[in-house]
PDB file of N, CA and C in Angstrom:
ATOM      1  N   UNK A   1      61.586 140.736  84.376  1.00  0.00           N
ATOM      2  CA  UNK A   1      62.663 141.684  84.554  1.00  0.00           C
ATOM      3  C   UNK A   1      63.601 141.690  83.337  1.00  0.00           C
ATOM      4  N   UNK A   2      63.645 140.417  82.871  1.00  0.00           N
ATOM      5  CA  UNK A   2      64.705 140.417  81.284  1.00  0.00           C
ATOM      6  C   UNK A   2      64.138 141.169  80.697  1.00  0.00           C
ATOM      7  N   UNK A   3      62.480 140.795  80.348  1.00  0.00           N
ATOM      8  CA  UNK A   3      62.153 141.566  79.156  1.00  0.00           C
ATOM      9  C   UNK A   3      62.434 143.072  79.129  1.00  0.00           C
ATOM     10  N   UNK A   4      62.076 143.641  80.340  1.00  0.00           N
ATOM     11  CA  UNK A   4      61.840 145.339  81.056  1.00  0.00           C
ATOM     12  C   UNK A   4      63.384 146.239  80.729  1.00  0.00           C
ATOM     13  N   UNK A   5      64.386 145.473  80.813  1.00  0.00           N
ATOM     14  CA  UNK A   5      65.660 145.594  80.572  1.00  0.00           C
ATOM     15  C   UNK A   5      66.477 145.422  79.642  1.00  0.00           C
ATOM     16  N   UNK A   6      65.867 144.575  78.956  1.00  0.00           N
ATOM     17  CA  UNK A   6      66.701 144.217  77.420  1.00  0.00           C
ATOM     18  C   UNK A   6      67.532 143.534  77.773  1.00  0.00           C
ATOM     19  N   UNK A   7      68.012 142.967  79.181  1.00  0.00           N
ATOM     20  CA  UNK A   7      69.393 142.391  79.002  1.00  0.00           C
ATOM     21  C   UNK A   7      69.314 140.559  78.888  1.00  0.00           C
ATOM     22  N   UNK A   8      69.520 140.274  78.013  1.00  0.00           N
ATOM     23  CA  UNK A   8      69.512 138.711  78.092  1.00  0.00           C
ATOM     24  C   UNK A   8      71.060 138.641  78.669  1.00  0.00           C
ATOM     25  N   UNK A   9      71.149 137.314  79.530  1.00  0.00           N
ATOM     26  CA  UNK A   9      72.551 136.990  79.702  1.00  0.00           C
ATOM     27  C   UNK A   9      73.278 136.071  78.240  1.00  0.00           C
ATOM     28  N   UNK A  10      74.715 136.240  78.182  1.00  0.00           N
ATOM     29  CA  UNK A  10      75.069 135.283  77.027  1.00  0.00           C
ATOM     30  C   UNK A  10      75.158 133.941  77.253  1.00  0.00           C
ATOM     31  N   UNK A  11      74.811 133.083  76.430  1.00  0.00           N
ATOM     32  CA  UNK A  11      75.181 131.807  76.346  1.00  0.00           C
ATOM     33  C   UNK A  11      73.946 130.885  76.891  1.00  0.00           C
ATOM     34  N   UNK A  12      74.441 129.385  77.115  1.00  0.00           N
ATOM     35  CA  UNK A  12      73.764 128.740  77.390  1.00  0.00           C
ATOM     36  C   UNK A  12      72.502 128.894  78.514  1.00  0.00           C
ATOM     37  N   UNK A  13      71.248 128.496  78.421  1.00  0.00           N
ATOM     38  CA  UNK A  13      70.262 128.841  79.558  1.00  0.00           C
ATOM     39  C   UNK A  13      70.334 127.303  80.120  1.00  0.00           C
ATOM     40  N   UNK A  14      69.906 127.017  81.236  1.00  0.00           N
ATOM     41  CA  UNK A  14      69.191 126.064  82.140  1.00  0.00           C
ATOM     42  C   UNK A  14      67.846 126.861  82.152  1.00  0.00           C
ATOM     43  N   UNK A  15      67.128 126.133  81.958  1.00  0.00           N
ATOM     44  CA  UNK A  15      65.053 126.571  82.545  1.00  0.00           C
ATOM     45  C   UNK A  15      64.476 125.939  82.983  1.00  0.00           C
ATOM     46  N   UNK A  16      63.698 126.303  84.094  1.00  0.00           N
ATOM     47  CA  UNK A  16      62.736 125.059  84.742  1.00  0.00           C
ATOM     48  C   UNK A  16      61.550 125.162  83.499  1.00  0.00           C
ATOM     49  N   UNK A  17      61.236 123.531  83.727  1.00  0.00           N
ATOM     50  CA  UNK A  17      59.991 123.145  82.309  1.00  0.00           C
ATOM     51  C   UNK A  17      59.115 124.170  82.225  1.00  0.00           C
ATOM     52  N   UNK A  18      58.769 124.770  83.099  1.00  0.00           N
ATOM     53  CA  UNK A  18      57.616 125.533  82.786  1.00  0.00           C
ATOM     54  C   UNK A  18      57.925 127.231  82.290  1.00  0.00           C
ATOM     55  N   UNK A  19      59.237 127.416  81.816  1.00  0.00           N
ATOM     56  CA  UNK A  19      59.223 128.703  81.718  1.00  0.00           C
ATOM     57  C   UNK A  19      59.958 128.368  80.064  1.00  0.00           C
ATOM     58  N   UNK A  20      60.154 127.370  79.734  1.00  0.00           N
ATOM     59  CA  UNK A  20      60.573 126.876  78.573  1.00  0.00           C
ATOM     60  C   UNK A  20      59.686 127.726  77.174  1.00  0.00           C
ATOM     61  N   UNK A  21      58.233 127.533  76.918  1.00  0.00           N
ATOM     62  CA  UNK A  21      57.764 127.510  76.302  1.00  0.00           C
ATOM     63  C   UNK A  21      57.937 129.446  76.132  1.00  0.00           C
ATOM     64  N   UNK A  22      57.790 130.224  77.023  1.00  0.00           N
ATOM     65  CA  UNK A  22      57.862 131.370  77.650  1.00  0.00           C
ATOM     66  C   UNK A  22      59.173 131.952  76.896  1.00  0.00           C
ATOM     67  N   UNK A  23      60.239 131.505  76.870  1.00  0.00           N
ATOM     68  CA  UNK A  23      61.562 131.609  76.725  1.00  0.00           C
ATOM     69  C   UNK A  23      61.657 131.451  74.590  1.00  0.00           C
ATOM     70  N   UNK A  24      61.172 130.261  74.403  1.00  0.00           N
ATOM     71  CA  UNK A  24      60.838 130.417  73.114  1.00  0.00           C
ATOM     72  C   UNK A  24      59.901 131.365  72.189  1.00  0.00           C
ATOM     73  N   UNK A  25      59.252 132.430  73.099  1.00  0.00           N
ATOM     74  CA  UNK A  25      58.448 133.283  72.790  1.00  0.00           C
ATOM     75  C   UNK A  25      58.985 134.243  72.843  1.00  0.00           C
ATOM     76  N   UNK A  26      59.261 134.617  73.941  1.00  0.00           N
ATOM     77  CA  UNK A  26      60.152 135.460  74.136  1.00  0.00           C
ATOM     78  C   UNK A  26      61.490 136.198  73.031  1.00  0.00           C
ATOM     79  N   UNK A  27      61.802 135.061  73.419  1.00  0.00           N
ATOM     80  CA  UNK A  27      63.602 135.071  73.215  1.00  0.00           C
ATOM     81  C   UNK A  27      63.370 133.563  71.511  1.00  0.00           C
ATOM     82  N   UNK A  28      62.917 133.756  70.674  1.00  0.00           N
ATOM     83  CA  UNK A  28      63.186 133.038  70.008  1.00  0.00           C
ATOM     84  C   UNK A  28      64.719 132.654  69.605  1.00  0.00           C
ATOM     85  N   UNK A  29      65.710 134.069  70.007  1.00  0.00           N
ATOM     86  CA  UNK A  29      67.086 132.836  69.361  1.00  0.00           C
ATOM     87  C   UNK A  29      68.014 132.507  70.589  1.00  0.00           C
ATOM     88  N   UNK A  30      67.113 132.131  71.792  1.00  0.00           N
ATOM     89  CA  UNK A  30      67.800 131.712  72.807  1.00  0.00           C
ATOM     90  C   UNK A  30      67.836 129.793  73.036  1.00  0.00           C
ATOM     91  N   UNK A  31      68.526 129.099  72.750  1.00  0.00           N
ATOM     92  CA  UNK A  31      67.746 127.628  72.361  1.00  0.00           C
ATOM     93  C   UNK A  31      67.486 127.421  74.317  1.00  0.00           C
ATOM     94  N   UNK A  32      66.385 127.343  74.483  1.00  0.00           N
ATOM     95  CA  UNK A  32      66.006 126.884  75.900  1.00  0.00           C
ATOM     96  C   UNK A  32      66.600 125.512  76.130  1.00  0.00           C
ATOM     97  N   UNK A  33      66.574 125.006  77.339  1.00  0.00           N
ATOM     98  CA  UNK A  33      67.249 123.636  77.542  1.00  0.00           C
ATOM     99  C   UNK A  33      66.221 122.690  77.730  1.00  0.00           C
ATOM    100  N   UNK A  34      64.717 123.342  78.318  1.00  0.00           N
ATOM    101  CA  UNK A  34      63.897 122.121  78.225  1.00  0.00           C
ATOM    102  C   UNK A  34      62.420 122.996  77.525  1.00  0.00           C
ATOM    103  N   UNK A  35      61.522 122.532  77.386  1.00  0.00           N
ATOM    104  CA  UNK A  35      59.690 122.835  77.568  1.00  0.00           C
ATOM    105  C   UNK A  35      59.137 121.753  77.339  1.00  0.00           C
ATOM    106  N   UNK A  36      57.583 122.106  77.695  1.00  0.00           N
ATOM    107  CA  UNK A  36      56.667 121.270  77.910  1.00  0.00           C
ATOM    108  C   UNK A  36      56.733 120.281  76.511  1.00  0.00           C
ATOM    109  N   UNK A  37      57.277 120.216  75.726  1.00  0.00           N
ATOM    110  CA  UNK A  37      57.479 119.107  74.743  1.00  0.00           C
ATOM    111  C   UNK A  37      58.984 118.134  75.021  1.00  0.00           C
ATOM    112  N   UNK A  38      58.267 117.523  76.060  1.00  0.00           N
ATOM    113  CA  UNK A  38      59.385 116.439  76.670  1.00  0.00           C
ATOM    114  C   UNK A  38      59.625 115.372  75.658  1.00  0.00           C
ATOM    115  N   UNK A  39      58.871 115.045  74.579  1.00  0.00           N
ATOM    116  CA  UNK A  39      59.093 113.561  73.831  1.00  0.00           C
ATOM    117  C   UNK A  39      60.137 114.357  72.832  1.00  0.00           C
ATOM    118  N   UNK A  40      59.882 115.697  72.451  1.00  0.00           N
ATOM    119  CA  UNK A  40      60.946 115.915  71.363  1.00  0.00           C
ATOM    120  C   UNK A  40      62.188 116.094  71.921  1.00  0.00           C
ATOM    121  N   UNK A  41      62.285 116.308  73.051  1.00  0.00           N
ATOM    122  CA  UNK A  41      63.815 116.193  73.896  1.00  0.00           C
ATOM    123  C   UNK A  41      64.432 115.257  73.909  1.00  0.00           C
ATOM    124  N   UNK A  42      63.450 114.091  74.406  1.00  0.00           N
ATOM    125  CA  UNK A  42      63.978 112.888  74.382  1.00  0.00           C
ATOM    126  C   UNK A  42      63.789 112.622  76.093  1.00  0.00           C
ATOM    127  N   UNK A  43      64.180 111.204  76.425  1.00  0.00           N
ATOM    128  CA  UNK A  43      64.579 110.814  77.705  1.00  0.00           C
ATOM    129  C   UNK A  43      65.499 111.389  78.680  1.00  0.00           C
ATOM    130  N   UNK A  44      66.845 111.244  78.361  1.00  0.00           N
ATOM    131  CA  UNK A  44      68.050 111.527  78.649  1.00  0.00           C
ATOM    132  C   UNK A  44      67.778 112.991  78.717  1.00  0.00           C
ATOM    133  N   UNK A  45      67.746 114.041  78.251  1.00  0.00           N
ATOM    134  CA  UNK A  45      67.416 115.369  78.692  1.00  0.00           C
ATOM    135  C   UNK A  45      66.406 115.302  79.706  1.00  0.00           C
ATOM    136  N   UNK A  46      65.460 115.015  79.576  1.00  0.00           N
ATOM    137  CA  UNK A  46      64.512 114.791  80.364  1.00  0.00           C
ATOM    138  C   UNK A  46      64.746 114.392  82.093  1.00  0.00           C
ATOM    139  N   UNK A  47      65.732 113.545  82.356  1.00  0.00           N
ATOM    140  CA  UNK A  47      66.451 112.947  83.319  1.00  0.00           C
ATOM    141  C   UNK A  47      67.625 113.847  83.551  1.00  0.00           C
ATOM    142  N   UNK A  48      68.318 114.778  82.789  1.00  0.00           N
ATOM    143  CA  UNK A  48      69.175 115.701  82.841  1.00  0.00           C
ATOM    144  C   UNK A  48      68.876 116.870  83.719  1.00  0.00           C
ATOM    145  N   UNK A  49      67.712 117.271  83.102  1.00  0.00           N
ATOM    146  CA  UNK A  49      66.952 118.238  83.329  1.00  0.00           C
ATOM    147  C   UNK A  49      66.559 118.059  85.443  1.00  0.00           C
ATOM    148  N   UNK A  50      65.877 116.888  85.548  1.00  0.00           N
ATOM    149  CA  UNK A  50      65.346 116.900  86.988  1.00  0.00           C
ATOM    150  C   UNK A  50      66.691 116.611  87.668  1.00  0.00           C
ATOM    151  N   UNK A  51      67.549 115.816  87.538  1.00  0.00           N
ATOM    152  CA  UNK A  51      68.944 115.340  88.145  1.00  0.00           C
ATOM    153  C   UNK A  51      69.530 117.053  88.533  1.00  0.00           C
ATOM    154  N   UNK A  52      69.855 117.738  87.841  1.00  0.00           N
ATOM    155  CA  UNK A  52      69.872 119.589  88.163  1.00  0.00           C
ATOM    156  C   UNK A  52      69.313 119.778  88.578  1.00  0.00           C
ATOM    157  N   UNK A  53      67.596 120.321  88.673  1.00  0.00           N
ATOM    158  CA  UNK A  53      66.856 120.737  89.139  1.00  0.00           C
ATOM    159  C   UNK A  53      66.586 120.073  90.767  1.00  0.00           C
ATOM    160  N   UNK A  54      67.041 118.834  90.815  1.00  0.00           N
ATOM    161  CA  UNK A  54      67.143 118.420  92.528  1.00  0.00           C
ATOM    162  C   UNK A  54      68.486 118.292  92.541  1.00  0.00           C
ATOM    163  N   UNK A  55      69.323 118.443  91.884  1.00  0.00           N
ATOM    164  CA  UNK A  55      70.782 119.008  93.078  1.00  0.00           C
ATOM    165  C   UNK A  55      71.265 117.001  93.219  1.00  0.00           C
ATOM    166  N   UNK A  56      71.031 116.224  91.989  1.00  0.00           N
ATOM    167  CA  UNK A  56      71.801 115.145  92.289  1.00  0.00           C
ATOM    168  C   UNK A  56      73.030 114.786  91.882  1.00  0.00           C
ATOM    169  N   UNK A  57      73.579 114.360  92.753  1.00  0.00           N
ATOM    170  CA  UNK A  57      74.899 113.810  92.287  1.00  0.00           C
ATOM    171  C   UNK A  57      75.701 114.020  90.870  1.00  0.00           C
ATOM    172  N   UNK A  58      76.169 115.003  90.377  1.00  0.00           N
ATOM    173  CA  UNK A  58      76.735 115.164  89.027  1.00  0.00           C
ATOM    174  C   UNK A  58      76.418 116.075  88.339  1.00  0.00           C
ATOM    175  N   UNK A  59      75.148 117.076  89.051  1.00  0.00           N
ATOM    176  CA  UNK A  59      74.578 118.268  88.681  1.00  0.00           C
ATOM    177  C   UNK A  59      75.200 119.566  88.302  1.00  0.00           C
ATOM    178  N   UNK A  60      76.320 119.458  88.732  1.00  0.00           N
ATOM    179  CA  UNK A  60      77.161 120.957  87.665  1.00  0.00           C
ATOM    180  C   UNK A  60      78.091 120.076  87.053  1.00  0.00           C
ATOM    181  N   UNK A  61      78.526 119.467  87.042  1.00  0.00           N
ATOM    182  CA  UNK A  61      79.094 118.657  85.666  1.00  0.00           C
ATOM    183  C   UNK A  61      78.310 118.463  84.315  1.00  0.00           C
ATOM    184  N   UNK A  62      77.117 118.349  84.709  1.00  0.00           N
ATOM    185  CA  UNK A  62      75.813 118.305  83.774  1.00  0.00           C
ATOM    186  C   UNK A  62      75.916 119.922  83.155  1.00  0.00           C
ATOM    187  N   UNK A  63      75.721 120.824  84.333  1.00  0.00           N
ATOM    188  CA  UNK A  63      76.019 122.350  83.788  1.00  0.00           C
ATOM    189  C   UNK A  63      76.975 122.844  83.040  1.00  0.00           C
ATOM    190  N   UNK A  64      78.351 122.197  83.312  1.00  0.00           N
ATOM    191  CA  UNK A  64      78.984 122.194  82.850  1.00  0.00           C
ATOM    192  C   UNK A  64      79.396 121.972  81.370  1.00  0.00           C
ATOM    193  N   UNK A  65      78.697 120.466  81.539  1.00  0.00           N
ATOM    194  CA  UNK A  65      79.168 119.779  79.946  1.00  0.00           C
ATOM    195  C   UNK A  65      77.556 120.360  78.994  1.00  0.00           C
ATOM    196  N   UNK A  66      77.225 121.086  79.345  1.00  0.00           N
ATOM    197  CA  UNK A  66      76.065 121.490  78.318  1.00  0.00           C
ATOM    198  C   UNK A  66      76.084 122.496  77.962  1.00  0.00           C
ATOM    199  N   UNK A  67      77.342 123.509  78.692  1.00  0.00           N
ATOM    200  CA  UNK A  67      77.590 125.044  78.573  1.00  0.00           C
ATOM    201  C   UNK A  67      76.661 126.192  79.295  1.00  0.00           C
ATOM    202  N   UNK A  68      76.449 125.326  80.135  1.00  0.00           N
ATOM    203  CA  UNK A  68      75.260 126.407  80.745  1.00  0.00           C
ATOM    204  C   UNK A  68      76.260 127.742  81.451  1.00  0.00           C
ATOM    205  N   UNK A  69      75.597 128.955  81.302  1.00  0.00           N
ATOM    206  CA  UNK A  69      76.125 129.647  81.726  1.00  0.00           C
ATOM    207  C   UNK A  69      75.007 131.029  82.605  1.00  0.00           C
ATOM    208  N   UNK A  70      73.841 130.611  81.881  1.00  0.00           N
ATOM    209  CA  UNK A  70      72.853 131.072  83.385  1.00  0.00           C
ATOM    210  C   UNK A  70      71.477 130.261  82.958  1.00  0.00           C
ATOM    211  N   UNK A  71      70.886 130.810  84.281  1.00  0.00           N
ATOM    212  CA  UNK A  71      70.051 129.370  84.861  1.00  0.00           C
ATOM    213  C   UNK A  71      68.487 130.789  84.818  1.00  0.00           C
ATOM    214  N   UNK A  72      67.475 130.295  85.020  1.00  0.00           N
ATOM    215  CA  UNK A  72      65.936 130.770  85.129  1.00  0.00           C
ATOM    216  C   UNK A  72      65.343 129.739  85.683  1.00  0.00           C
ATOM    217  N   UNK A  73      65.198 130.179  87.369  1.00  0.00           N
ATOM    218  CA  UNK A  73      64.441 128.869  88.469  1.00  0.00           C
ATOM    219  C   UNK A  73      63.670 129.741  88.888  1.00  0.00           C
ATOM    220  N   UNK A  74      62.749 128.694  89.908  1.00  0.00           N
ATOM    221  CA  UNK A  74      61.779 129.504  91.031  1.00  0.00           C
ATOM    222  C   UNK A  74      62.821 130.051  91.884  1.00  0.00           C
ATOM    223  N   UNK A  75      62.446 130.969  92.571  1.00  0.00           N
ATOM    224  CA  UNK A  75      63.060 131.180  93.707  1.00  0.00           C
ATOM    225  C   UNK A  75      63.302 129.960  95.020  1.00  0.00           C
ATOM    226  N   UNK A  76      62.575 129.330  95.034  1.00  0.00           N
ATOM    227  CA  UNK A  76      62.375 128.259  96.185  1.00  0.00           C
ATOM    228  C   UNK A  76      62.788 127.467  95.776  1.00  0.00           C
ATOM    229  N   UNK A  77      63.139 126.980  94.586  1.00  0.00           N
ATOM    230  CA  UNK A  77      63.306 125.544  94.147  1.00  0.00           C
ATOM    231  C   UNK A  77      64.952 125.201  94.479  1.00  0.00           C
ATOM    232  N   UNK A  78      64.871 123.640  95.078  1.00  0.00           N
ATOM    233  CA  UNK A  78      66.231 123.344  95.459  1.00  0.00           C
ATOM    234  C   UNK A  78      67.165 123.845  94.428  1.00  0.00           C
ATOM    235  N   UNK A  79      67.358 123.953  93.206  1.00  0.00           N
ATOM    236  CA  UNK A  79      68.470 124.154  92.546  1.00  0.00           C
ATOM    237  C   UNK A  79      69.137 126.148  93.299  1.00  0.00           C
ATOM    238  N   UNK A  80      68.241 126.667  93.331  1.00  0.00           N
ATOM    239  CA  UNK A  80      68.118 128.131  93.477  1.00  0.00           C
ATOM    240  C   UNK A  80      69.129 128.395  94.742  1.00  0.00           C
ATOM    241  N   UNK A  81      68.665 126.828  96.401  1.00  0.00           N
ATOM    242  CA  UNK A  81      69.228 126.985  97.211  1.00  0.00           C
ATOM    243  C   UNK A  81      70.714 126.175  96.982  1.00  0.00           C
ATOM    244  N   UNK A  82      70.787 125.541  96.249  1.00  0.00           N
ATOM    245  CA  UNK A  82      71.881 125.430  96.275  1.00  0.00           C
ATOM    246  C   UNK A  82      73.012 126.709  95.340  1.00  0.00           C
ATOM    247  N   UNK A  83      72.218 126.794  94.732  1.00  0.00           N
ATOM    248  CA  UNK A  83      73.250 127.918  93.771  1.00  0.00           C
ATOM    249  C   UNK A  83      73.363 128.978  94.721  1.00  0.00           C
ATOM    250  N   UNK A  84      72.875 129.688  95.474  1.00  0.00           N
ATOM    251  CA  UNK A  84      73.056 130.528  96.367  1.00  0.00           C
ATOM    252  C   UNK A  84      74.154 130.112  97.183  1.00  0.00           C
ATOM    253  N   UNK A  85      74.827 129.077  97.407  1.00  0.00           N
ATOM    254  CA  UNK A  85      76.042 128.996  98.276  1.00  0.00           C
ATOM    255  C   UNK A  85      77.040 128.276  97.428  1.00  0.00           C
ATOM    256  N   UNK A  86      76.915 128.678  96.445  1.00  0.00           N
ATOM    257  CA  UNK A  86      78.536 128.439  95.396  1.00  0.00           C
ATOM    258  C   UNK A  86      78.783 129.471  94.877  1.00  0.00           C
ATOM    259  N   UNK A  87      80.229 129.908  94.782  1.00  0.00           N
ATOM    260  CA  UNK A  87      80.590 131.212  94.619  1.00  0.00           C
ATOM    261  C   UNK A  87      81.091 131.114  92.791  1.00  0.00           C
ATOM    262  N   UNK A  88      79.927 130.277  92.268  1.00  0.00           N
ATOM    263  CA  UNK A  88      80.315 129.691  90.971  1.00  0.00           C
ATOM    264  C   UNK A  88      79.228 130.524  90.202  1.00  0.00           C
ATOM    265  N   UNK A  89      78.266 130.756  90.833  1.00  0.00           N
ATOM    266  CA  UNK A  89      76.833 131.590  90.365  1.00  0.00           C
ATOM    267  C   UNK A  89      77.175 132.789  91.237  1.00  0.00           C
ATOM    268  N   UNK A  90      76.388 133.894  90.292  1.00  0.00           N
ATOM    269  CA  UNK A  90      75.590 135.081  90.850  1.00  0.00           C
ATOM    270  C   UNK A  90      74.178 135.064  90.555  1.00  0.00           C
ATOM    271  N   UNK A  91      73.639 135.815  91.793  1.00  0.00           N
ATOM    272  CA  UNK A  91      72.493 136.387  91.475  1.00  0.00           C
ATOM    273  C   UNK A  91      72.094 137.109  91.219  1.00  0.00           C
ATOM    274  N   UNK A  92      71.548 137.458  89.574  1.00  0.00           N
ATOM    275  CA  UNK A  92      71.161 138.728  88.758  1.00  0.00           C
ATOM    276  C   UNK A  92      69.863 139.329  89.531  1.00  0.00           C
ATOM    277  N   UNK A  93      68.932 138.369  89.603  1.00  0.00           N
ATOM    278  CA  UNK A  93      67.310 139.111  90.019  1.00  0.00           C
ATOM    279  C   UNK A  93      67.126 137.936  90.951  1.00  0.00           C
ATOM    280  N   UNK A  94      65.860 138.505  91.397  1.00  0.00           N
ATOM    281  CA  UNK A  94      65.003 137.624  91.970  1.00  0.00           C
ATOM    282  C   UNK A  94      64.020 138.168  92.798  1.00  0.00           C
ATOM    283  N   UNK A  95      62.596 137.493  92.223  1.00  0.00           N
ATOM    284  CA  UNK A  95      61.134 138.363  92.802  1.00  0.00           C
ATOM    285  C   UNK A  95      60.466 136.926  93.251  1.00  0.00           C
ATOM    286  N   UNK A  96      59.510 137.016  93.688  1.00  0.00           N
ATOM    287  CA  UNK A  96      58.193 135.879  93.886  1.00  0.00           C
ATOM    288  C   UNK A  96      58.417 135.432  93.088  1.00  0.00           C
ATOM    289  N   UNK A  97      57.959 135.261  91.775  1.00  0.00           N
ATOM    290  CA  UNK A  97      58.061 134.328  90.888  1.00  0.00           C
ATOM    291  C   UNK A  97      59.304 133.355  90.306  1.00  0.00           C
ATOM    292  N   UNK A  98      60.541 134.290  90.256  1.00  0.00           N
ATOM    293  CA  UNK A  98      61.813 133.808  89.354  1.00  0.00           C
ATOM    294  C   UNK A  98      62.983 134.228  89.495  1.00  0.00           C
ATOM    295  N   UNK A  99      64.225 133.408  89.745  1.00  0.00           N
ATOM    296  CA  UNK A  99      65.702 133.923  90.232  1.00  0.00           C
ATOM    297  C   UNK A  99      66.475 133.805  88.954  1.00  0.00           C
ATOM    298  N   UNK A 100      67.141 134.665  88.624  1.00  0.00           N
ATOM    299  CA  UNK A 100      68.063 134.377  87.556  1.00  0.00           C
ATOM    300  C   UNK A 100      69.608 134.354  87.908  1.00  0.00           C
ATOM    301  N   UNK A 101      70.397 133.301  87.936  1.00  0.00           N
ATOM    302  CA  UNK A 101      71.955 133.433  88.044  1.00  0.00           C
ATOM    303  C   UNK A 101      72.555 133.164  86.789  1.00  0.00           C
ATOM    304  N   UNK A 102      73.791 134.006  87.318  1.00  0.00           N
ATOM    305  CA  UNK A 102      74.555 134.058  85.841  1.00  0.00           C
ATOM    306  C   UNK A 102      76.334 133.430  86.174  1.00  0.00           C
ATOM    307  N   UNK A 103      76.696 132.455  85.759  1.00  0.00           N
ATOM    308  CA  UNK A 103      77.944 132.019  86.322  1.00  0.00           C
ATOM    309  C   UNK A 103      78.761 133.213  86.511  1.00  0.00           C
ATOM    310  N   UNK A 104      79.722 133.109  87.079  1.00  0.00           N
ATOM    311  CA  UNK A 104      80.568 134.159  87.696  1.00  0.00           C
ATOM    312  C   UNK A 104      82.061 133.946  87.034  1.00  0.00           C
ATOM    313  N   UNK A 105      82.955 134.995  86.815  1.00  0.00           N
ATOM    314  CA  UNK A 105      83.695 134.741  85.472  1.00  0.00           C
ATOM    315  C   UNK A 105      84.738 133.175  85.579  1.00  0.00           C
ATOM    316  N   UNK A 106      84.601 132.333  87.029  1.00  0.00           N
ATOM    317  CA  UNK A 106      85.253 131.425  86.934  1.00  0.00           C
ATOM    318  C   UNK A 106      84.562 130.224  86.387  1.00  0.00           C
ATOM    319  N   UNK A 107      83.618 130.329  85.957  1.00  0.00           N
ATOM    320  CA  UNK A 107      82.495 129.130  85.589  1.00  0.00           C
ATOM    321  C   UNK A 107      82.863 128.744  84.172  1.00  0.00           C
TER     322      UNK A 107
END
């Protein structure tokens, strides 16, 4: 739906690993937050990355301090259900495959 539209959101992305590589193709001057090249990330991203993606303890502080300002998940995936009940995200799209939120101007 980004591509079909032209609209990238501004600023920082969150991506689940697997849409990483996708995103660098895509969108070469978007810096993705993770892809399938986990050793060049490092650890600590790596652990960043799933700690968000399951909704643990410190997970929008993490969003926070990294500048994220929209996210590219599954639809199903815990992060998706939780962002759906904070009035901190919107939801731009969302099909079978992929939800996109975009913080909301208090974020």
């Amino acid at each position: 739906h980004l591509r079909e539209t032209g609209f990238l959101p501004p600023g920082a992305v969150y991506n689940d690993f697997t849409w990483g590589g996708y995103l660098l193709y895509a969108w070469p001057e978007v810096p993705v937050f993770i892809d399938g090249q986990t050793d060049f990330y490092g650890e600590e991203l790596t652990r960043e990355h799933q700690a968000i993606r399951f909704i643990k303890p410190g997970w929008q502080q993490l969003l926070r301090d990294r500048g994220i300002r929209w996210l590219l998940v599954p639809p199903d995936d815990p992060l998706a259900g939780a962002l759906r009940l904070l009035d901190d995200w919107d939801l731009y799209y969302s099909d079978d495959t992929a939800a996109v939120y975009i913080a909301s101007g208090g974020q």
